[in-house]
Every structure is written in C-alpha cells, then in structure tokens.
Protein backbone atom coordinates (compact mmCIF):
# COMPACT_ATOMS: atom_id res chain seq x y z
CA UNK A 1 91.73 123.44 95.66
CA UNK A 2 91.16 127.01 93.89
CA UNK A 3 90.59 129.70 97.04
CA UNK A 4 87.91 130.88 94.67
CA UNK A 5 85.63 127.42 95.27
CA UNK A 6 85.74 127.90 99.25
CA UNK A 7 84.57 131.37 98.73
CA UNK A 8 81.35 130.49 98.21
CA UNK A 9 78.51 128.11 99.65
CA UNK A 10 77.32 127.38 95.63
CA UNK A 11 80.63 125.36 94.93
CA UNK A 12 80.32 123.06 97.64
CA UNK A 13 78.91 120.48 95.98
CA UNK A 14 80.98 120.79 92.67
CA UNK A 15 84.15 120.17 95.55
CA UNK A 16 82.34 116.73 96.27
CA UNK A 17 81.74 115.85 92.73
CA UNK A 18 85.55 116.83 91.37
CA UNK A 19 86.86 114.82 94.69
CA UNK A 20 84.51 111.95 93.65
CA UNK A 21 85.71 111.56 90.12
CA UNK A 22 89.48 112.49 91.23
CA UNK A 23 89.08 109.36 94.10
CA UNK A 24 87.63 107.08 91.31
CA UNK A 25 90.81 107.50 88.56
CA UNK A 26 93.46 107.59 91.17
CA UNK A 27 92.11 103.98 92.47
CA UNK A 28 91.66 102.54 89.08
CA UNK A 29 94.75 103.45 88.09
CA UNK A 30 97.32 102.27 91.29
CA UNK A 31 95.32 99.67 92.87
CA UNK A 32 97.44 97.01 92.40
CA UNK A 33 100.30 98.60 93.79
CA UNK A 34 98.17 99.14 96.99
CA UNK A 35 97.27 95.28 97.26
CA UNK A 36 101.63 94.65 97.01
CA UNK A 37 101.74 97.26 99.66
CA UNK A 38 99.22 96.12 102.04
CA UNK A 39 100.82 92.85 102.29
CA UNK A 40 104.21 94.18 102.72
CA UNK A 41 103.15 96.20 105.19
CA UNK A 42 101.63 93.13 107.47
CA UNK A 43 104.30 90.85 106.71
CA UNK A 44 106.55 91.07 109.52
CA UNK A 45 108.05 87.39 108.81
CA UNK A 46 106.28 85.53 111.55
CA UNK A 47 103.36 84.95 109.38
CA UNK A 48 103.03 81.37 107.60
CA UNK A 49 99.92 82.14 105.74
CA UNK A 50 101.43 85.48 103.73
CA UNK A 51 103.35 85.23 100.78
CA UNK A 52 107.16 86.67 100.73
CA UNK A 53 108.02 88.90 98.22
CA UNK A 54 111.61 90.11 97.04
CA UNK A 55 110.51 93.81 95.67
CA UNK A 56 107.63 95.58 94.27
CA UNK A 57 108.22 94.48 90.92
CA UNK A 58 108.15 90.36 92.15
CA UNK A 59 104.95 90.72 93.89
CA UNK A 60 103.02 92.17 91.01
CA UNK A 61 104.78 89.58 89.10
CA UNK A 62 104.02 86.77 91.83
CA UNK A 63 100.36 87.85 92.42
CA UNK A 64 100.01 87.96 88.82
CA UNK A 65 100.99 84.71 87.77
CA UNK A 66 99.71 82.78 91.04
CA UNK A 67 96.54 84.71 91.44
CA UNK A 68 95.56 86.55 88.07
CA UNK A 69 94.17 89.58 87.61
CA UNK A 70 91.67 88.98 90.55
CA UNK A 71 94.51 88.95 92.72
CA UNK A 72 95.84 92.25 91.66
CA UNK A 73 92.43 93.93 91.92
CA UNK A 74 91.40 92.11 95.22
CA UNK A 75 89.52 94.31 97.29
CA UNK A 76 88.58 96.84 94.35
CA UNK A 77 85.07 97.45 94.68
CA UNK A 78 85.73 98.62 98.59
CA UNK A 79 88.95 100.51 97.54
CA UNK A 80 86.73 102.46 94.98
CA UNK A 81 83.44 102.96 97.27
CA UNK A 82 85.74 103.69 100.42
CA UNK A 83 88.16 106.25 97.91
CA UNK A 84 85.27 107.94 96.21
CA UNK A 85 83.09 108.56 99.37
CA UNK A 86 86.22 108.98 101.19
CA UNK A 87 87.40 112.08 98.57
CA UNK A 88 84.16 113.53 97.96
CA UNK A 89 83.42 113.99 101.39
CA UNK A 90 87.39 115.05 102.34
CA UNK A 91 86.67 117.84 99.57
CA UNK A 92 83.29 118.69 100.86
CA UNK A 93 84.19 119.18 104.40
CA UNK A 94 87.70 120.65 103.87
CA UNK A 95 86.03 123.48 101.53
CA UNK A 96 83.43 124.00 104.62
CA UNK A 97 85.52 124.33 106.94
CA UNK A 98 87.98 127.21 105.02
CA UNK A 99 84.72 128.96 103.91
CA UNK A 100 84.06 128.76 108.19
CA UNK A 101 87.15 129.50 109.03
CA UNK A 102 87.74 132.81 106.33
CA UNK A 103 84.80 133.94 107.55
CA UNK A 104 83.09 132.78 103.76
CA UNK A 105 85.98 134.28 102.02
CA UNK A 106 86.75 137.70 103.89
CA UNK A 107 89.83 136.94 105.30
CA UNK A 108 92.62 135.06 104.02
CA UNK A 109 93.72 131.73 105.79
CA UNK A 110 96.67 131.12 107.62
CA UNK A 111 98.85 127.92 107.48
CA UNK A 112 97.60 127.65 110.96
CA UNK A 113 93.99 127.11 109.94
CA UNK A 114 94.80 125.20 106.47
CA UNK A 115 96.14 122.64 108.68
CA UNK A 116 92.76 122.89 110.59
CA UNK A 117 90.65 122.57 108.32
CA UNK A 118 92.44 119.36 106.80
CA UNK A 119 92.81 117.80 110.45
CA UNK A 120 88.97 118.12 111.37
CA UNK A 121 87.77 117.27 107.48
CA UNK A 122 90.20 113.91 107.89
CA UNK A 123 88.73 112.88 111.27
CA UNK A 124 85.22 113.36 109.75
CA UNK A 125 85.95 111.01 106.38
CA UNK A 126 87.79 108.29 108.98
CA UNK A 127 84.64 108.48 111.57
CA UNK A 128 82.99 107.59 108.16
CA UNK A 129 85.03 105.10 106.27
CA UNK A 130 86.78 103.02 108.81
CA UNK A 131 84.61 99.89 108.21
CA UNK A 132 85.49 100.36 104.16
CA UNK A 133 89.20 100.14 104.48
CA UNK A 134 88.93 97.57 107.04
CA UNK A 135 87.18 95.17 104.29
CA UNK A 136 89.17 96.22 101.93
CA UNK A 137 92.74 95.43 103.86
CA UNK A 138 91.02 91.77 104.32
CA UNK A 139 90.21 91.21 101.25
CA UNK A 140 93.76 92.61 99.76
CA UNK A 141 95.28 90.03 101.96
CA UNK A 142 93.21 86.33 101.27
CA UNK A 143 95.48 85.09 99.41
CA UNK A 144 95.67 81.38 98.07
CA UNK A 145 97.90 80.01 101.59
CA UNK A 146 94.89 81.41 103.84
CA UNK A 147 93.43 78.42 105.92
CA UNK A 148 90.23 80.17 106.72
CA UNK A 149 87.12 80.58 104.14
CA UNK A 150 87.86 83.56 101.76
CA UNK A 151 85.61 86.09 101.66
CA UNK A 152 83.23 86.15 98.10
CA UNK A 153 83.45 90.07 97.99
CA UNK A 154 82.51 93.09 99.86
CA UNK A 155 79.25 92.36 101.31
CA UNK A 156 80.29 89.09 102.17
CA UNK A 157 82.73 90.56 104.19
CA UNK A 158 81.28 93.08 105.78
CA UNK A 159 78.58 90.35 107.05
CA UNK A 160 80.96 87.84 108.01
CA UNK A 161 82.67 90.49 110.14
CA UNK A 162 79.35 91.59 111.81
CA UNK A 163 78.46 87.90 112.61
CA UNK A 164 81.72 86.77 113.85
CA UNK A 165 83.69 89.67 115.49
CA UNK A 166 80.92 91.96 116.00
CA UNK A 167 80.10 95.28 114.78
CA UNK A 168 82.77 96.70 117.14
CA UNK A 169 85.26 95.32 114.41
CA UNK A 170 84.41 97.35 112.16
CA UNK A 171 85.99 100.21 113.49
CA UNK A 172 89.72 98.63 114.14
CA UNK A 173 92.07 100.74 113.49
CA UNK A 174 90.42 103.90 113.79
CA UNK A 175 92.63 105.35 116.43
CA UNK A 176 95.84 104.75 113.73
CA UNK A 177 93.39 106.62 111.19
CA UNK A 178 92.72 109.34 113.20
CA UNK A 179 96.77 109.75 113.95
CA UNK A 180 96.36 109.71 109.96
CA UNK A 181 94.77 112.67 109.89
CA UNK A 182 97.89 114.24 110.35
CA UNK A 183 98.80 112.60 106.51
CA UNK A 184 95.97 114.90 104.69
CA UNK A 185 96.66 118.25 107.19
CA UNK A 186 100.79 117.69 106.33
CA UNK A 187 99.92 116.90 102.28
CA UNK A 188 96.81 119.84 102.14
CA UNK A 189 98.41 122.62 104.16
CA UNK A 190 101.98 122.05 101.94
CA UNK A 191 100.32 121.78 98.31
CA UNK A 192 98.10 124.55 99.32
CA UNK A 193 101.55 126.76 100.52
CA UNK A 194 103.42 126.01 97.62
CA UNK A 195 100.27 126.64 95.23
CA UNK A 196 100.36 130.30 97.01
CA UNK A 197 103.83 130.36 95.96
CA UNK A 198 103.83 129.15 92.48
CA UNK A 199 100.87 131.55 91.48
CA UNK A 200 102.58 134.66 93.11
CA UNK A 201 105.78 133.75 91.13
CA UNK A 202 103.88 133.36 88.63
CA UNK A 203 101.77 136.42 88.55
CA UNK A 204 105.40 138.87 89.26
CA UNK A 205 106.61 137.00 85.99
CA UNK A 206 103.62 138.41 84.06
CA UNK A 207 102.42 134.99 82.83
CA UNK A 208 98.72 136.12 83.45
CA UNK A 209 97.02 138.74 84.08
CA UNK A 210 95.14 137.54 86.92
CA UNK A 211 95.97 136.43 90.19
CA UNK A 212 93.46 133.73 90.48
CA UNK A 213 95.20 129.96 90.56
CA UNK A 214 91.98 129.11 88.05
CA UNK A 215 94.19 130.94 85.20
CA UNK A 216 97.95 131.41 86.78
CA UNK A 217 98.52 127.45 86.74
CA UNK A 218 98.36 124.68 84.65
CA UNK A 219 98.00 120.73 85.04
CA UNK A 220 102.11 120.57 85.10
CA UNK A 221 101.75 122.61 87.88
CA UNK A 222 98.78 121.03 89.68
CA UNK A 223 100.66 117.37 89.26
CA UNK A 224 103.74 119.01 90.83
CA UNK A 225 102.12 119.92 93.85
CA UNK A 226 100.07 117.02 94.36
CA UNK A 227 103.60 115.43 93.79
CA UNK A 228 105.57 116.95 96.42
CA UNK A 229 102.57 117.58 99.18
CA UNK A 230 102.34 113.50 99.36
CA UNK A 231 105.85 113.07 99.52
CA UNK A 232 106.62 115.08 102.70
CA UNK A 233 103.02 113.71 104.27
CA UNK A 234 104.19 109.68 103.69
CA UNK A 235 107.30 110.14 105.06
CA UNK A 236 106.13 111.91 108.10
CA UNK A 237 102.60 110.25 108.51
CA UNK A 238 103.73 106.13 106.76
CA UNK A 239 104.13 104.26 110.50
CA UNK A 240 100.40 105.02 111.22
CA UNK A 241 99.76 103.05 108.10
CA UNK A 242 101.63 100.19 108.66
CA UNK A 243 99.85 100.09 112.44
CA UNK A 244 96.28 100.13 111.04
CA UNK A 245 96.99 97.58 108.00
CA UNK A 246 98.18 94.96 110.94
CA UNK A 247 95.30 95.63 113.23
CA UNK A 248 92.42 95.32 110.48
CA UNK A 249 94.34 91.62 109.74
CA UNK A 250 91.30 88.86 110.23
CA UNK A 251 91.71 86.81 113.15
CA UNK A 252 93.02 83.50 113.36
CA UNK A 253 90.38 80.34 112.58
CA UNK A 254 90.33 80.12 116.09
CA UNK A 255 89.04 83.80 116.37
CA UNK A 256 92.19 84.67 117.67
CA UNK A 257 93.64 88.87 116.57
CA UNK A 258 97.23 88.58 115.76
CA UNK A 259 97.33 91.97 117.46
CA UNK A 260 95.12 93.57 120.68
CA UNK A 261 95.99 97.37 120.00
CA UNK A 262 98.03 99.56 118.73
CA UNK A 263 100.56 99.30 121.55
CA UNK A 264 100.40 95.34 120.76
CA UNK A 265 101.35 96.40 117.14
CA UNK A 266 103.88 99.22 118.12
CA UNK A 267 106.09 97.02 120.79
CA UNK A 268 106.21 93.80 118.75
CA UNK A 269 107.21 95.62 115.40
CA UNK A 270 109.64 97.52 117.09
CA UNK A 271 110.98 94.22 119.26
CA UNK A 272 110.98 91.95 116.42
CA UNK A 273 111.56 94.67 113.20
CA UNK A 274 113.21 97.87 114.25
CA UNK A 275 112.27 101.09 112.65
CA UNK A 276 112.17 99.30 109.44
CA UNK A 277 109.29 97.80 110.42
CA UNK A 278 107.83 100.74 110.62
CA UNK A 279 108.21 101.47 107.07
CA UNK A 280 107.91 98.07 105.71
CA UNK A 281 105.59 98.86 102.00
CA UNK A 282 106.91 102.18 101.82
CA UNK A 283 108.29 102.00 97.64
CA UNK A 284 105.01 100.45 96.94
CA UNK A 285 103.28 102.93 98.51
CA UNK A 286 105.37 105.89 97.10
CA UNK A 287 105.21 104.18 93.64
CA UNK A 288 101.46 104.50 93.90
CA UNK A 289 100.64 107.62 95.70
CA UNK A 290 103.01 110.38 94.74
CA UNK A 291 101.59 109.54 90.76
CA UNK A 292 97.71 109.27 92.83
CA UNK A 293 98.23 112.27 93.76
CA UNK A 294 98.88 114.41 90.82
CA UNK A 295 96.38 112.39 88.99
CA UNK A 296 94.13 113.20 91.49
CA UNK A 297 94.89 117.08 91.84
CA UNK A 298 94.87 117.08 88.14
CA UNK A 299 90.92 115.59 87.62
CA UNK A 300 90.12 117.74 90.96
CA UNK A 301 91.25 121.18 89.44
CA UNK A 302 90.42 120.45 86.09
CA UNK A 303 86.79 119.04 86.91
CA UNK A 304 85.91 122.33 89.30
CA UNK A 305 86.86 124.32 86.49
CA UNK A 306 84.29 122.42 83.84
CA UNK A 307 81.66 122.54 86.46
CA UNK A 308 82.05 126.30 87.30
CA UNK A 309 82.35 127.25 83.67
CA UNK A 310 79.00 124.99 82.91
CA UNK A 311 77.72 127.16 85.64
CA UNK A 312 78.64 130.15 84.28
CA UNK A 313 76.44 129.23 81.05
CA UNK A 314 73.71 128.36 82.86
C-alpha cells in the first residue's frame, strides 16, 4: 500500500478496485493448491470419507486423475467471490482506517497503529465473508467417497445449509477467523515496516530522487515483501486455519458436526495429532500463498499506480 493512497479520501475507492483485481489473479492462479490444502488440513486420519494423500505433489496428481479438473477447481466460484469481496473491502477499510488514524495524512503511523488498522479492517472482511469460505471449505472437500448428496455449486450450498443447519451455520468458524485477524495485522504491519525500510535504503543510495515508494520501488521489490510479510504471518497465525477448516466440515448424514467448537477441535487434534496437527496443510499452503502474495502486492501496487496516473489525466 503506497502511504500516498491513505493520504487522501479520493483514493479510497481505487484501494478497493486494485484489492479486487489483486484477490481475483491470486485465486485463479493457486486455487488448486488451496483445495490439496483444505483437505490436508481436515484430515486428521479418523475420517473414512477423505482421501489420503502422500504430499502435495500426489494430491494434485490424485485429484487430477480421479476427479479432473473440476476437482482441482472445486469450490472456485466462492473462492473468487469470497477473495475479491474479501480484498477489496480488506483494502478499503485498512486505507480508512490509516487515513483515521494519521489524522488524513498529518502524522505518520506507528507500528502500533499499522497493526490496528489491519486487526479492525480483518474483523470487518470476516464479519462479512464468513458464510463464503464456509461454502467454499464444503465444497473443496465433496469428494467422490462422500456418502451424502454433493452440493451442485455455490448457491446450492448456501441453500442447503440454510434449510438444514440453519442460518446460524453460516457463521462457523468465525471465532477461528477473527483469531485470524492476527494473520493480516502480522503480514500488513511487517510488509509495510520493511517497505519503510527498503525505500529509505533506497533513497540514501540515490536510486531516486524522491522519497515516495510510488517511484523508490519496483515489482521485484513489491513481490519481496509480499513474500516475506506472509511467511512470518502463516507461521505465527497457520493453527487458526486448520481450526476453522475442521469446524466448517458438513455434518454427518445423520446431521451430526464432527466437531462442537473450537475447544472440541483444539483438545481432539492435540489428543489424537500433537502439534503437528496443528500444522497439518502447511507446504500446500506456503506453496500457494507466499507466490499469492507477491502476485497480489504486485497487481495491488501496480493497479493504484494506473488508476492514479489515469486520474492525473483526467
């Protein structure tokens, strides 16, 4: 995020639309690496209706040839409505919320309230998004062994949720999200540190004459901070993930959850699993989002920048 676009209230909505497009190429690009980890993740070898898997590599390679390309792209059209929405808004509110926070661009931000500003624009997005992710996760994991009638697609879903569970269902796992918010704070408040850091080195080297990350940095650099930000926020944040992917599982033909809460989920991972458990999905997950995210950073930048300049012309 430039520290010019949360200077002022015009840009706001060119941060939605350059977190919209970024959301969109980072899903079509690594979704099937999120079905492989979604199933890893609720596998924790009690489960007769889940496929087992070797490595990342033999569950593309097993979904492939067993359930086609379908199978790799199950739950797509959620994972792009839930990612898009999901980034736009992230952008949108994040960008508020430093503009509130520096006083619309008076005062320079602290670490203190970069990590603010992520933590209250990621509980907004999960207040908003929960019931997305939950049909996507369901639909990631039908899977030829399931007993109970797939679901056709997303609005299938999301009505055969509402009719069966309730509409109360829609929102498990949002007190794992909301612990998730921790994920965008940690990944946010580090790429926007070590962007600080990079332009200032940067600007002492004499590579540009202006401070301003807009002309200081390039898309090497904005990939390499996207890069390393997601990094340290899986490693810290990755347990929270595993506990929402096994509550959003779909009940049991007899309408039956495989887990009550997210103690449920905690004590029998850590009785049955250990800390691995914890962590089960995590290659998967880092093969898909450390790339996401300097694909993402990349169209983000590089987007606010057409849209300002376009601006500038008008």
């Amino acid at each position: 995020m430039s520290s010019s676009a949360s200077a002022s209230p015009q840009w706001q909505w060119e941060n939605a639309t350059a977190g919209a497009v970024a959301g969109f190429a980072t899903v079509a690009a690594m979704h099937p690496l999120d079905v492989v980890r979604t199933r890893f993740q609720v596998n924790d070898g009690r489960i007769s209706n889940l496929p087992t898997y070797k490595n990342t590599a033999n569950a593309i390679f097993t979904i492939a040839r067993l359930e086609g390309l379908r199978g790799l792209y199950a739950g797509f059209s959620p994972a792009v409505i839930g990612s898009t929405v999901s980034w736009g808004l992230y952008f949108f509110f994040y960008g508020r919320a430093k503009q509130r926070y520096s006083k619309n661009g008076d005062e320079k931000l602290s670490p203190g309230l970069h990590l603010a500003s992520a933590a209250e624009a990621g509980a907004l997005v999960s207040l908003c998004t929960n019931p997305i992710w939950l049909v996507k996760t369901r639909l990631q994991l039908q899977t030829p062994l399931h007993q109970t009638r797939p679901y056709s697609g997303f609005y299938d879903a999301l009505r055969t949720i509402m009719r069966e569970e309730g509409f109360a269902s829609l929102y498990k796992g949002l007190g794992p999200s909301l612990f998730l918010v921790s994920h965008g704070a940690i990944q946010f408040t580090a790429y926007e540190e070590l962007r600080k850091v990079i332009v200032d080195l940067k600007s002492k080297q004499g590579t540009s004459n202006s401070g301003s990350s807009d002309t200081v940095l390039n898309s090497l650099d904005y990939a390499a901070l996207g890069a390393s930000s997601k990094v340290a926020a899986i490693l810290l944040s990755y347990p929270f993930q595993v506990i929402r992917s096994r509550l959003q599982q779909r009940p049991s033909s007899e309408g039956i959850p495989r887990y009550m809460d997210s103690w449920h989920v905690i004590r029998e991972t850590a009785r049955f699993e250990g800390v691995r458990g914890f962590y089960r999905g995590i290659t998967p997950n880092l093969l898909k989002n450390v790339p996401a995210a300097s694909i993402t950073f990349i169209v983000y930048e590089n987007v606010l920048k057409f849209l300002k300049l376009a601006k500038r012309k008008e």
